[in-house]
C-alpha atoms as a PDB file:
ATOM      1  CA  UNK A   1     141.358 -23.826 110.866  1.00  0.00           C
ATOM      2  CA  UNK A   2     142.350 -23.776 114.437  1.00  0.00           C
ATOM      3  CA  UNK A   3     145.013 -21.281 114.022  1.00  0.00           C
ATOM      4  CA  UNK A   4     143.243 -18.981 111.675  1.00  0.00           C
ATOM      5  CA  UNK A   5     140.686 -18.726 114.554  1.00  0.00           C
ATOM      6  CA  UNK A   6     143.587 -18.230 117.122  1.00  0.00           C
ATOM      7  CA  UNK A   7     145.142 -15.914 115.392  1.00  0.00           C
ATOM      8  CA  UNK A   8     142.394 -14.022 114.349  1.00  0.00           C
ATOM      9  CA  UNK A   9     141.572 -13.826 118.186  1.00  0.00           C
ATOM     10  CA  UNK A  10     145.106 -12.494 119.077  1.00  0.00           C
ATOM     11  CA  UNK A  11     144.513  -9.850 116.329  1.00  0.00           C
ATOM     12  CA  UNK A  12     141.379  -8.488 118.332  1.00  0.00           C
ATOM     13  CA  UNK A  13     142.972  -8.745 121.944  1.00  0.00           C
ATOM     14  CA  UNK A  14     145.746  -6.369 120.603  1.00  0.00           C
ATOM     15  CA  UNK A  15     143.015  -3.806 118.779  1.00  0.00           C
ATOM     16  CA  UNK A  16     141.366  -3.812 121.590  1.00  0.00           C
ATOM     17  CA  UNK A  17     143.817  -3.224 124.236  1.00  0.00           C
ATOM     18  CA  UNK A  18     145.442  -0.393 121.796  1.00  0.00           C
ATOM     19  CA  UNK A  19     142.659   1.569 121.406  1.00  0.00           C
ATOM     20  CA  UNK A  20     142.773   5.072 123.320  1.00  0.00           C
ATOM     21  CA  UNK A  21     140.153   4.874 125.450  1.00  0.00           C
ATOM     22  CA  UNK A  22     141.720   1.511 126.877  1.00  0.00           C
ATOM     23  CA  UNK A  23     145.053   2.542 127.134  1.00  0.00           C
ATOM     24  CA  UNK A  24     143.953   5.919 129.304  1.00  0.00           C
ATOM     25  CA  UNK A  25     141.395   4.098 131.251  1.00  0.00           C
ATOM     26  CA  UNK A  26     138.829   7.263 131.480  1.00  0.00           C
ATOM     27  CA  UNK A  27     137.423   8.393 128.584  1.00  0.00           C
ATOM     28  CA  UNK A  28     137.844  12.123 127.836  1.00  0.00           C
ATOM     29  CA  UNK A  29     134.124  12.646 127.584  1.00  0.00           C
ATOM     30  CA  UNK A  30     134.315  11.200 131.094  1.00  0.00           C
ATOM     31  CA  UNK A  31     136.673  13.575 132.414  1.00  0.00           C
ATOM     32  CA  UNK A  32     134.638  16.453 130.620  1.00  0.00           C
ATOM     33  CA  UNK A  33     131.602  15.924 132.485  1.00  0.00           C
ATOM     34  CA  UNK A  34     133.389  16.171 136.341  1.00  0.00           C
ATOM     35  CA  UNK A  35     135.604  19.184 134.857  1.00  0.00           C
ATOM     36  CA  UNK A  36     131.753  20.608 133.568  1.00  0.00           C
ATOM     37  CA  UNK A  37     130.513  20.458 137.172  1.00  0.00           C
ATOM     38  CA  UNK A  38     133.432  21.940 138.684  1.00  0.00           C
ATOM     39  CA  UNK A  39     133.543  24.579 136.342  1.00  0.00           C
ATOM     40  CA  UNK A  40     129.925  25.427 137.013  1.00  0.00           C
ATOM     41  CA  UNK A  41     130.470  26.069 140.728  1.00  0.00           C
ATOM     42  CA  UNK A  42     133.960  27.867 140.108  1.00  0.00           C
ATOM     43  CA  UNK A  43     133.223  31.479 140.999  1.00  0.00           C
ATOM     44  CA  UNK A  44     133.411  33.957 137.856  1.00  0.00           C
ATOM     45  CA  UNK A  45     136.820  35.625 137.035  1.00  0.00           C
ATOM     46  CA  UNK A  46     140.026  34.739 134.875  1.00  0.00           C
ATOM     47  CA  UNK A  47     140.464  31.301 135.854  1.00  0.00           C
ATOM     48  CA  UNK A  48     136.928  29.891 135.375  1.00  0.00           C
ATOM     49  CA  UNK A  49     137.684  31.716 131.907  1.00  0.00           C
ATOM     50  CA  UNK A  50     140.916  30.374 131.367  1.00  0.00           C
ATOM     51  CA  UNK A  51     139.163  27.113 132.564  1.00  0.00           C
ATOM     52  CA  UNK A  52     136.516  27.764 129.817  1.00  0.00           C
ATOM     53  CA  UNK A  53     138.906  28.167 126.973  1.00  0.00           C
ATOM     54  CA  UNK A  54     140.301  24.935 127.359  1.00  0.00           C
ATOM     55  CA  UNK A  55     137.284  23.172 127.897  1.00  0.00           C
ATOM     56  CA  UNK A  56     136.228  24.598 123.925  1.00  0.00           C
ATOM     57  CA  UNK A  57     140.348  22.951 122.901  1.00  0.00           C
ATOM     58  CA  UNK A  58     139.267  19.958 124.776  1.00  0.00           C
ATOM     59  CA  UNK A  59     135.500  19.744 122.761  1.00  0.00           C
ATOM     60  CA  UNK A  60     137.120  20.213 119.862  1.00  0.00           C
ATOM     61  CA  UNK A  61     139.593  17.515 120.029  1.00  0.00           C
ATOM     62  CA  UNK A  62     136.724  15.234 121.259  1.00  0.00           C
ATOM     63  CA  UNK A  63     134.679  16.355 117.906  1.00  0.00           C
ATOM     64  CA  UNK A  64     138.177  15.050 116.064  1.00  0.00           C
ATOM     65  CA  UNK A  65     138.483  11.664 118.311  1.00  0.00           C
ATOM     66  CA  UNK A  66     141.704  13.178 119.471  1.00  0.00           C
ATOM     67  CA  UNK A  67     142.143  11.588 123.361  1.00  0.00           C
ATOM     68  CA  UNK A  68     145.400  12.751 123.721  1.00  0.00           C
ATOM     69  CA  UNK A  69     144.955  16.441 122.908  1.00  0.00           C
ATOM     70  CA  UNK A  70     141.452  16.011 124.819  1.00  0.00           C
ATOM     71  CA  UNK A  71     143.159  15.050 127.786  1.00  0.00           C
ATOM     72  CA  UNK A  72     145.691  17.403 127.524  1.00  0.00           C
ATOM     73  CA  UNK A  73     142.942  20.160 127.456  1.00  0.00           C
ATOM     74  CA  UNK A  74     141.244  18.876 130.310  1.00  0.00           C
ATOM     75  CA  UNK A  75     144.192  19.177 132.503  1.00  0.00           C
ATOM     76  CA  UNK A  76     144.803  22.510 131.490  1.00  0.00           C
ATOM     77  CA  UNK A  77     141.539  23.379 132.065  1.00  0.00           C
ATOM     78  CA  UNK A  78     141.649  21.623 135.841  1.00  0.00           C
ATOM     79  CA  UNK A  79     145.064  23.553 136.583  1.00  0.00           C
ATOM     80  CA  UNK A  80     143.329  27.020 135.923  1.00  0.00           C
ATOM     81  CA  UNK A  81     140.725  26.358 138.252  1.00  0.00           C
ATOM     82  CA  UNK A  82     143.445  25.923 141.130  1.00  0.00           C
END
C-alpha cells in the first residue's frame, strides 16, 4: 500500500513539473498583459502594427493552449516595438 501511494506521488511531481506553464515559469497570459500595456503607449505606425499582428498569433495560440507558439508570438511582438 505504501508504494502504490509513493508511487502514485512520484507520478504527480513529474505531471506537475512537466506541465508548460511550469517549465516556462511565466505564463503566456502573463506576458500578454505587460506586452498589452506597452503596446498601448507605443506611438502609432508600422511597428505598434507589426506589434499588433502578433499579439492576434499570440491570442490565438493562447485560445489553443499552445505556450510555445504563444511565447513565440509575444517575442515577436516585443521585438517590433524596438
Amino acid at each position: 500500500m505504501k508504494r502504490i501511494a509513493f508511487a502514485l506521488a512520484a507520478l504527480a511531481v513529474i505531471g506537475f513539473a512537466a506541465s508548460p506553464g511550469f517549465a516556462q515559469g511565466k505564463g503566456c497570459a502573463d506576458e500578454m498583459k505587460a506586452l498589452k500595456v506597452t503596446w498601448d503607449k507605443a506611438a502609432a505606425g508600422p511597428k505598434k502594427d507589426a506589434a499588433g499582428k502578433e499579439y492576434k498569433n499570440a491570442e490565438a495560440a493562447l485560445a489553443k493552449k499552445d505556450e510555445k507558439t504563444c511565447h513565440a508570438a509575444v517575442e515577436k511582438a516585443k521585438l517590433a516595438l524596438k
